[in-house]
PDB file of N, CA and C in Angstrom:
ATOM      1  N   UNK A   1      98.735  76.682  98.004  1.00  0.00           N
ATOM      2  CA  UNK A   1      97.545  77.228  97.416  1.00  0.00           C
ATOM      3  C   UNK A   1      97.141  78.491  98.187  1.00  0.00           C
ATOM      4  N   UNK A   2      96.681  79.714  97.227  1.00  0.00           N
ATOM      5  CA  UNK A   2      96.312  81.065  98.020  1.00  0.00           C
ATOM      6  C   UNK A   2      95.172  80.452  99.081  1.00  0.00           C
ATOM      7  N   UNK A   3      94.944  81.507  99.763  1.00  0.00           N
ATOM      8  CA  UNK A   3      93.418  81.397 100.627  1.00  0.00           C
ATOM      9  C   UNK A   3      92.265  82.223  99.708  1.00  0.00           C
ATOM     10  N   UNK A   4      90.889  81.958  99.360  1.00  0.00           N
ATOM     11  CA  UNK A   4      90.126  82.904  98.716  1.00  0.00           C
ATOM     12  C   UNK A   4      90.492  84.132  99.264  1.00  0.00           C
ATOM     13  N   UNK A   5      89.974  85.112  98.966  1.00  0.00           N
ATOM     14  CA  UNK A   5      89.596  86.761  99.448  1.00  0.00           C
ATOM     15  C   UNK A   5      88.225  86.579 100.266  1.00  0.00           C
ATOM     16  N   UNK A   6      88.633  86.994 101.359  1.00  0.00           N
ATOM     17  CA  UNK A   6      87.581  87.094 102.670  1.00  0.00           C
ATOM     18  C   UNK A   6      86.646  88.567 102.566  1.00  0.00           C
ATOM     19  N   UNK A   7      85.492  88.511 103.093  1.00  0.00           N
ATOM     20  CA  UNK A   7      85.080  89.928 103.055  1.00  0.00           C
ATOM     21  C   UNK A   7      85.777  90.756 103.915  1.00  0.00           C
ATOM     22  N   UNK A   8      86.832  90.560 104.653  1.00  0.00           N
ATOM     23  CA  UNK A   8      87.830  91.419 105.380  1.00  0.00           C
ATOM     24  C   UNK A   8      88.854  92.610 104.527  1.00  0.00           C
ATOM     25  N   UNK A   9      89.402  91.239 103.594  1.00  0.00           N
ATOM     26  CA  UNK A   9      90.398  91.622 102.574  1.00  0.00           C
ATOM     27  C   UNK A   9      89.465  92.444 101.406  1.00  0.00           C
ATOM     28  N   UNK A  10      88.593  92.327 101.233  1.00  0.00           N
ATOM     29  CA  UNK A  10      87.454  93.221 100.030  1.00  0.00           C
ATOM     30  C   UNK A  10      87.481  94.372 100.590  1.00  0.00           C
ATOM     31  N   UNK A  11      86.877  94.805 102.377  1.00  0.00           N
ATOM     32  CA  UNK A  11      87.000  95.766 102.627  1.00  0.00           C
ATOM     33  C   UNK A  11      87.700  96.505 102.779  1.00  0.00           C
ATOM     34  N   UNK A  12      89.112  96.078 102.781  1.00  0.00           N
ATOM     35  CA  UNK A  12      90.264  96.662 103.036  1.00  0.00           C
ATOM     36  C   UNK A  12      90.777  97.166 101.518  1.00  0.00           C
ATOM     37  N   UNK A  13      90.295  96.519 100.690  1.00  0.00           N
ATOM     38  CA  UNK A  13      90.929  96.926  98.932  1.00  0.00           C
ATOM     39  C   UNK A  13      89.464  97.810  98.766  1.00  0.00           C
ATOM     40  N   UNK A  14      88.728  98.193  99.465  1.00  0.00           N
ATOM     41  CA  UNK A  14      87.269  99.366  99.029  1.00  0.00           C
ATOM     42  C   UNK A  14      87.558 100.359  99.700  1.00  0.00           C
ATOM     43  N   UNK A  15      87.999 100.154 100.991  1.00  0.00           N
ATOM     44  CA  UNK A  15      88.328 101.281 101.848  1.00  0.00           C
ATOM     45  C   UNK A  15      89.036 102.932 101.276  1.00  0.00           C
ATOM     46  N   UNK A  16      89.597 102.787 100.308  1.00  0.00           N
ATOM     47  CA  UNK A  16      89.720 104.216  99.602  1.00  0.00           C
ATOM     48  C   UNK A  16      89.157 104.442  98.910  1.00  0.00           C
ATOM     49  N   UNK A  17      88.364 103.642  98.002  1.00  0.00           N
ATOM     50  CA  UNK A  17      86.672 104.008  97.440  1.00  0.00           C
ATOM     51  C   UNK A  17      85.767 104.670  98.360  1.00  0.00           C
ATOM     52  N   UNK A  18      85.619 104.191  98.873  1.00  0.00           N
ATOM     53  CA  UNK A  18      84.645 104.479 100.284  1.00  0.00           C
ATOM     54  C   UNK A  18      84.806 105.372 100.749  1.00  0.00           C
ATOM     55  N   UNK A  19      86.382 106.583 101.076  1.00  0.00           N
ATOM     56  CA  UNK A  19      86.742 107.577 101.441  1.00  0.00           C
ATOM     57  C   UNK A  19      86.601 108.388 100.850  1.00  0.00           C
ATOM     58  N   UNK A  20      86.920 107.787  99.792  1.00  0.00           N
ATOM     59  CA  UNK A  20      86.751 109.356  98.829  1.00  0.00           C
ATOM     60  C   UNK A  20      85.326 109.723  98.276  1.00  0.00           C
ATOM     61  N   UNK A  21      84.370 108.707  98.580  1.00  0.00           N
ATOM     62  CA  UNK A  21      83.456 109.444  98.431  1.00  0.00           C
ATOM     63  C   UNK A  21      82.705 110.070  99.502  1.00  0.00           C
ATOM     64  N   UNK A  22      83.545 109.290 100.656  1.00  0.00           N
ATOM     65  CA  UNK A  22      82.492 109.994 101.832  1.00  0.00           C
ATOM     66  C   UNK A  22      83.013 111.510 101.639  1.00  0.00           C
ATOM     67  N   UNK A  23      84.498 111.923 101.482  1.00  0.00           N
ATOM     68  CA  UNK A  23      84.903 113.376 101.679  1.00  0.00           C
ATOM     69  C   UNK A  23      84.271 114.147 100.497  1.00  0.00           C
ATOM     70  N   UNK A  24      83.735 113.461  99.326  1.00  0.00           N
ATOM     71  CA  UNK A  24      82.778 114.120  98.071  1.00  0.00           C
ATOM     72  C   UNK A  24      81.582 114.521  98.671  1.00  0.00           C
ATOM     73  N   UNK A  25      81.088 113.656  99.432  1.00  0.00           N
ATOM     74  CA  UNK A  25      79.655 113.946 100.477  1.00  0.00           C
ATOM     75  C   UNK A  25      80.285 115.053 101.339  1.00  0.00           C
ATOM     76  N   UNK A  26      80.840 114.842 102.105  1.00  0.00           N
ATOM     77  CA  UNK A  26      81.713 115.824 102.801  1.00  0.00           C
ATOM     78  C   UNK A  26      81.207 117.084 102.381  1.00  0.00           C
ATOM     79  N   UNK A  27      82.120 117.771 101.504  1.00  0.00           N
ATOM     80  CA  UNK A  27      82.138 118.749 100.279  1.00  0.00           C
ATOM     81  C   UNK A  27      80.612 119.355  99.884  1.00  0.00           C
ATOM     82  N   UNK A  28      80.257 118.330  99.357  1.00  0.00           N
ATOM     83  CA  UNK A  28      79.115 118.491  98.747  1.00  0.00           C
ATOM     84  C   UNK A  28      77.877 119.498  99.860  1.00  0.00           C
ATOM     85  N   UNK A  29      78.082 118.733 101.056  1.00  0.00           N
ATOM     86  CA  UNK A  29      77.242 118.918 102.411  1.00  0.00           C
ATOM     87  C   UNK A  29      77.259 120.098 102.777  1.00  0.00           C
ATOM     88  N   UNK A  30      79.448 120.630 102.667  1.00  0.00           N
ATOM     89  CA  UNK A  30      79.408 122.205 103.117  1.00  0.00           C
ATOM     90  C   UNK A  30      78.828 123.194 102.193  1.00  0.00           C
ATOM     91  N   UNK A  31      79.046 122.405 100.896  1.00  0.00           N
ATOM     92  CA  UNK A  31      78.286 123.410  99.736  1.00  0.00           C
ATOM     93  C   UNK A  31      76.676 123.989  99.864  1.00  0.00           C
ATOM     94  N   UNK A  32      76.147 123.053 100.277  1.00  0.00           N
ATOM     95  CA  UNK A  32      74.828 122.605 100.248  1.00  0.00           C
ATOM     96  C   UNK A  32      74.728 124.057 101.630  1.00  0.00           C
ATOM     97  N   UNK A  33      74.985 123.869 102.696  1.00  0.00           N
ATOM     98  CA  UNK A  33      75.398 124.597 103.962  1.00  0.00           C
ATOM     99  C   UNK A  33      75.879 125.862 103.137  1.00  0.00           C
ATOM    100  N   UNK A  34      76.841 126.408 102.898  1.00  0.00           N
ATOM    101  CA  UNK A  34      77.059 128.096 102.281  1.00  0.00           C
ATOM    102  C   UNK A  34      75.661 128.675 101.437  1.00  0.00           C
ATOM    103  N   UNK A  35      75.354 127.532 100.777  1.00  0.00           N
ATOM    104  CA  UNK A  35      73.651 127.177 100.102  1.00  0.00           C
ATOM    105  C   UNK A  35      72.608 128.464 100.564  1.00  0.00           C
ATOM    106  N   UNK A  36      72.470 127.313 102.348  1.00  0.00           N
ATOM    107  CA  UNK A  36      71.740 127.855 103.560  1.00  0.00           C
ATOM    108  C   UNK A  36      71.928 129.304 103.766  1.00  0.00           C
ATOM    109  N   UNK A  37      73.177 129.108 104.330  1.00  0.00           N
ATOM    110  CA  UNK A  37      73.476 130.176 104.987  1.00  0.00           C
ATOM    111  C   UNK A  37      73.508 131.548 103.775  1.00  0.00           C
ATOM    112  N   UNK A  38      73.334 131.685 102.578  1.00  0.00           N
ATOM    113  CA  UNK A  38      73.611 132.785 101.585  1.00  0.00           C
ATOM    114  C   UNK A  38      72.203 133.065 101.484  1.00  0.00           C
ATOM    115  N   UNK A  39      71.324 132.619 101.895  1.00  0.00           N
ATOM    116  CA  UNK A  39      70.010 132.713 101.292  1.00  0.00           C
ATOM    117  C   UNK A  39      69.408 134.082 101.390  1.00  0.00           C
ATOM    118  N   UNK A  40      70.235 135.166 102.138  1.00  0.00           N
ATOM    119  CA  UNK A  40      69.480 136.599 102.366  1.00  0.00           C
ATOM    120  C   UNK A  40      70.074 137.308 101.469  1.00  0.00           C
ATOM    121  N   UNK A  41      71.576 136.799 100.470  1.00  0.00           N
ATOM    122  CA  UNK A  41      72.215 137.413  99.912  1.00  0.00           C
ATOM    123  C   UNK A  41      71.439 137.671  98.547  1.00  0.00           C
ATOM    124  N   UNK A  42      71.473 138.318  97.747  1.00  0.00           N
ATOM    125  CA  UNK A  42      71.582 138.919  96.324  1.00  0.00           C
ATOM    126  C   UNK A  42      71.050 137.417  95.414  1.00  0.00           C
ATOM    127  N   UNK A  43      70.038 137.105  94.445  1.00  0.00           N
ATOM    128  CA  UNK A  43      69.561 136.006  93.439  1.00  0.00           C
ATOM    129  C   UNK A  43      70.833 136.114  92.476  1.00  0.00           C
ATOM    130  N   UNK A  44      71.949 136.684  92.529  1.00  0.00           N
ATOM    131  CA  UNK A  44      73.239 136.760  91.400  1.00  0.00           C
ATOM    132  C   UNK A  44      74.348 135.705  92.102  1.00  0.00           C
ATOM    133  N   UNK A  45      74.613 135.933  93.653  1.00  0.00           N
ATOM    134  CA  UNK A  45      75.123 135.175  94.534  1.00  0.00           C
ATOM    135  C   UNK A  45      74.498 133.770  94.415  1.00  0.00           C
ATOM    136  N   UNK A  46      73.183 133.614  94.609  1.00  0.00           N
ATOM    137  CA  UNK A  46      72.489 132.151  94.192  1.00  0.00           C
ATOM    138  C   UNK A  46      72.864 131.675  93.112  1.00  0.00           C
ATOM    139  N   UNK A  47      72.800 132.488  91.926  1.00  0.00           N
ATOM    140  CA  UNK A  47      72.953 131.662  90.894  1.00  0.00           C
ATOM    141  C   UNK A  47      74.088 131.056  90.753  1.00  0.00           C
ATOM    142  N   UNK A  48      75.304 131.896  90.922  1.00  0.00           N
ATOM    143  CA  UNK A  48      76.642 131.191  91.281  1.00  0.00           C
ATOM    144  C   UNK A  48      77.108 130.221  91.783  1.00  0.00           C
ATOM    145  N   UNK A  49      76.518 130.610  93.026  1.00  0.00           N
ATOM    146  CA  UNK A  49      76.555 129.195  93.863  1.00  0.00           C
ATOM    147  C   UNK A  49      75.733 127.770  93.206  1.00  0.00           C
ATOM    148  N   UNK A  50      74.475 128.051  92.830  1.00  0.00           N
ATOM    149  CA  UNK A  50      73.746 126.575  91.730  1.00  0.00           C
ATOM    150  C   UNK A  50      74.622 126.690  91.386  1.00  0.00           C
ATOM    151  N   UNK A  51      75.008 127.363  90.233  1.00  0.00           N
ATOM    152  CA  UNK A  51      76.219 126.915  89.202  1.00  0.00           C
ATOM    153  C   UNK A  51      77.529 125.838  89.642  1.00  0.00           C
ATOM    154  N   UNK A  52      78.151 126.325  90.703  1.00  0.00           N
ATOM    155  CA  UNK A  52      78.988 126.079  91.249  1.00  0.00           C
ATOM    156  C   UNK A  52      78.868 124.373  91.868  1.00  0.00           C
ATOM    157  N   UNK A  53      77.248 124.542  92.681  1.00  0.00           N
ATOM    158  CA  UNK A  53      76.899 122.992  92.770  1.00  0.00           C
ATOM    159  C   UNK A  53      76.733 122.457  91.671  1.00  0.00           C
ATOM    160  N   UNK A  54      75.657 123.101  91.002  1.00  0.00           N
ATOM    161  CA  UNK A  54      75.856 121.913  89.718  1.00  0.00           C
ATOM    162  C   UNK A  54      76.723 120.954  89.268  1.00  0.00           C
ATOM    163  N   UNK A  55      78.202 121.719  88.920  1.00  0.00           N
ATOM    164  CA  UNK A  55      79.123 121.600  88.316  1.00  0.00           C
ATOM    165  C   UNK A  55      79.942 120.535  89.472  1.00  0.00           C
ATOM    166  N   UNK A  56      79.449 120.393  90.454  1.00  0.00           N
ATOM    167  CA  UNK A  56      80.358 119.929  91.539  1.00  0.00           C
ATOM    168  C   UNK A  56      79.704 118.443  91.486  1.00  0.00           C
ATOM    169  N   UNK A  57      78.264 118.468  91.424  1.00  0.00           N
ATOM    170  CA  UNK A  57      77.734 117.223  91.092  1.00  0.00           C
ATOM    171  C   UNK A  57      78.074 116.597  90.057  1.00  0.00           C
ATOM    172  N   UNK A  58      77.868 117.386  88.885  1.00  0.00           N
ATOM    173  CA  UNK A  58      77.949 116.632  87.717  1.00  0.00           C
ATOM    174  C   UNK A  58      79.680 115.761  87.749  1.00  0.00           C
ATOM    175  N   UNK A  59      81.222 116.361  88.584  1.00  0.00           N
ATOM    176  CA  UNK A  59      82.034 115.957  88.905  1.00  0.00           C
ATOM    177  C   UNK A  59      81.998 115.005  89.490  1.00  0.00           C
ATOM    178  N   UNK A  60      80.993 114.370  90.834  1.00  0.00           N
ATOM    179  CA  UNK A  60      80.915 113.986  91.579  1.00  0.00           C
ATOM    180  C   UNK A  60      79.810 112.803  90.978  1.00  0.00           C
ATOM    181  N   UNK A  61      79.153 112.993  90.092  1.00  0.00           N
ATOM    182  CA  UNK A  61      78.719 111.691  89.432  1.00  0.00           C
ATOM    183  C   UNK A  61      78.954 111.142  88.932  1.00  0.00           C
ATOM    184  N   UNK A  62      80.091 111.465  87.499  1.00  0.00           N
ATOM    185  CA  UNK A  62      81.092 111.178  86.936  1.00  0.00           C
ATOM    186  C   UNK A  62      82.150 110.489  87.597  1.00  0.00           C
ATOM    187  N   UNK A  63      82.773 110.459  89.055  1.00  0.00           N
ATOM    188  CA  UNK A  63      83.984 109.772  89.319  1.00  0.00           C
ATOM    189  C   UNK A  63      83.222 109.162  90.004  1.00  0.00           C
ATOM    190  N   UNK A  64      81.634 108.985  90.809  1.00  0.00           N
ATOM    191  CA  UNK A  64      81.082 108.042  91.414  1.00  0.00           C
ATOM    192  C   UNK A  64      80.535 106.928  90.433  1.00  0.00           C
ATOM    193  N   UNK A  65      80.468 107.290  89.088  1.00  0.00           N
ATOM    194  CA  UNK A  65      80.567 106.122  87.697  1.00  0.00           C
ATOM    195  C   UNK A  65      81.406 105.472  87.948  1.00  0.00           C
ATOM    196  N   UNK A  66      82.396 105.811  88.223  1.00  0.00           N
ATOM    197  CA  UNK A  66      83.574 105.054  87.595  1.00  0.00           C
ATOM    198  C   UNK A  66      84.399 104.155  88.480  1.00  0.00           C
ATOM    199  N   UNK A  67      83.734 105.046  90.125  1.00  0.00           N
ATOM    200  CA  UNK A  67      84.189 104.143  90.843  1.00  0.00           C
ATOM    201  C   UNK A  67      83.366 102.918  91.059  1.00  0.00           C
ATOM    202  N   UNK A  68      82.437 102.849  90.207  1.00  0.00           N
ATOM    203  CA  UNK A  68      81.071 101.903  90.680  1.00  0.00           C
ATOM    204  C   UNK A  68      81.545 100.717  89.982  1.00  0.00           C
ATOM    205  N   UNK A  69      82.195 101.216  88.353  1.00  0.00           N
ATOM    206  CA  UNK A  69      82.169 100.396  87.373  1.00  0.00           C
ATOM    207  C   UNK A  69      83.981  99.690  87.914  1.00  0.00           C
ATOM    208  N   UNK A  70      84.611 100.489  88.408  1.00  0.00           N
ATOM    209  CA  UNK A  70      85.748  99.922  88.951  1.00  0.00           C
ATOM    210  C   UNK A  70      85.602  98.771  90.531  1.00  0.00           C
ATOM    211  N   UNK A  71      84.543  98.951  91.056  1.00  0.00           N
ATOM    212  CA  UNK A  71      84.329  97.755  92.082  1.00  0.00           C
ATOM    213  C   UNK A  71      83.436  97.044  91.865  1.00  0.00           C
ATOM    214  N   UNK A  72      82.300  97.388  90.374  1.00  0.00           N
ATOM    215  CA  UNK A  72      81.670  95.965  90.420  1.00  0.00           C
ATOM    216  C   UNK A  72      82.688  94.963  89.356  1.00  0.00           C
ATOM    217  N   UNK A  73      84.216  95.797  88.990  1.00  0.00           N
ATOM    218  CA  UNK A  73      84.786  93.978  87.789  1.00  0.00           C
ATOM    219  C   UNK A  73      85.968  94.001  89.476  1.00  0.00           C
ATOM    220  N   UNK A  74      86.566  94.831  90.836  1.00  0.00           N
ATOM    221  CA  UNK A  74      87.389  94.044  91.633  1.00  0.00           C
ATOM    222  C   UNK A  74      86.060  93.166  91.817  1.00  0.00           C
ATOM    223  N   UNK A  75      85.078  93.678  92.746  1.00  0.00           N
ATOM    224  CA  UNK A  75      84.422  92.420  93.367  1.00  0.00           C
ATOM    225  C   UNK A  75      84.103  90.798  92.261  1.00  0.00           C
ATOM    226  N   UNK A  76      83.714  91.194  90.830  1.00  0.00           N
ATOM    227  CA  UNK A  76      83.884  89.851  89.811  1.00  0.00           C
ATOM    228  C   UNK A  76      85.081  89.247  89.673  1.00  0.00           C
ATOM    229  N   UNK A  77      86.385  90.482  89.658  1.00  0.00           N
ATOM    230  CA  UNK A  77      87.311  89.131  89.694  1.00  0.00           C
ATOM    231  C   UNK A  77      87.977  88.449  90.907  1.00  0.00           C
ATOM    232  N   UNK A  78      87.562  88.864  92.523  1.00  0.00           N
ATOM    233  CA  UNK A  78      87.699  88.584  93.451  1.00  0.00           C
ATOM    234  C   UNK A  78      86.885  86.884  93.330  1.00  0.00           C
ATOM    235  N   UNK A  79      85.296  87.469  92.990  1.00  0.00           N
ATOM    236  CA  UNK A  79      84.614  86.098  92.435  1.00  0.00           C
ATOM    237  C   UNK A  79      85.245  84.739  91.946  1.00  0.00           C
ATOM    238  N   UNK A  80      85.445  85.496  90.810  1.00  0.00           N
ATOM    239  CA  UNK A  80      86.040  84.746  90.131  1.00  0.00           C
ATOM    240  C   UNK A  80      87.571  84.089  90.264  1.00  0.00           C
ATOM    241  N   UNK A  81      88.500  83.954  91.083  1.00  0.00           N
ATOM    242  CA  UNK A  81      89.520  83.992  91.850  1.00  0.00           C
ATOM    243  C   UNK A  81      89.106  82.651  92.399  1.00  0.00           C
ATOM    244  N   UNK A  82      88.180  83.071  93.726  1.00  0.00           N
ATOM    245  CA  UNK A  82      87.468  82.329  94.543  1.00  0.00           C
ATOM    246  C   UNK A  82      87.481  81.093  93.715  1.00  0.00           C
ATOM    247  N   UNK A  83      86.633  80.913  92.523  1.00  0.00           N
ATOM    248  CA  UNK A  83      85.857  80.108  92.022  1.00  0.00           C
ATOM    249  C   UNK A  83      86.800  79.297  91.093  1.00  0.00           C
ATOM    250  N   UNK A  84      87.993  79.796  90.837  1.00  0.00           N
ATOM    251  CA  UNK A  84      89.135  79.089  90.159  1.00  0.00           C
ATOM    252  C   UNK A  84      90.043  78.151  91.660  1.00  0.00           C
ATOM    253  N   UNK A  85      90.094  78.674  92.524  1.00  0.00           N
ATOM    254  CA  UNK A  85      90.874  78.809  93.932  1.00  0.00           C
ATOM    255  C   UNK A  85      90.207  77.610  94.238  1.00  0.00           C
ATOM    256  N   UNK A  86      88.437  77.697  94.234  1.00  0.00           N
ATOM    257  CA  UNK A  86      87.639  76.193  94.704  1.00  0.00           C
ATOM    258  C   UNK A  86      88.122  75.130  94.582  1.00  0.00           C
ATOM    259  N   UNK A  87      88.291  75.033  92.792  1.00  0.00           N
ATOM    260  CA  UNK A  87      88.046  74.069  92.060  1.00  0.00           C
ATOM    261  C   UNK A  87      89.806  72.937  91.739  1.00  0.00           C
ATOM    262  N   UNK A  88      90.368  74.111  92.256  1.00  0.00           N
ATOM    263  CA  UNK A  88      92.067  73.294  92.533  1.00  0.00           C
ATOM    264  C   UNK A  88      91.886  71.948  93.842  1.00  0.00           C
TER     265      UNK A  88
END
């Protein structure tokens, strides 16, 4: 008979979820930072740059959907595993 899935083994199957969004934060952070630092430049340079974030978010919310909707059915069928795994 398997062993359930431990919260060890969960973290270890999230752990590239988890990366890739920290390096999206990452990203996002230096953007945010060129942001800062442009602020004496030209309102044409700004707008670009919004633009540019915008567009980086709206990316970045979109694959943070999906990774959300992709670890809340691992963590249900990890659940659910468990709960078949019990009952043997």
């Amino acid at each position: 008979m398997a062993q359930p899935e431990n919260p060890v083994v969960l973290d270890q199957t999230l752990k590239p979820f988890y990366q890739r969004a920290s390096e999206a934060e990452d990203r996002l952070t230096r953007l945010e930072a060129a942001l800062a630092s442009n602020k004496d430049s030209g309102n044409k340079d700004h707008s670009k740059l919004i633009s540019e974030l915008q567009e980086e978010n709206k990316k970045l919310a979109a694959e943070n959907a999906k990774l959300q909707y992709r670890i809340n059915h691992l963590v249900q069928a990890v659940r659910d595993t468990d709960v078949k795994l019990e009952k043997k």
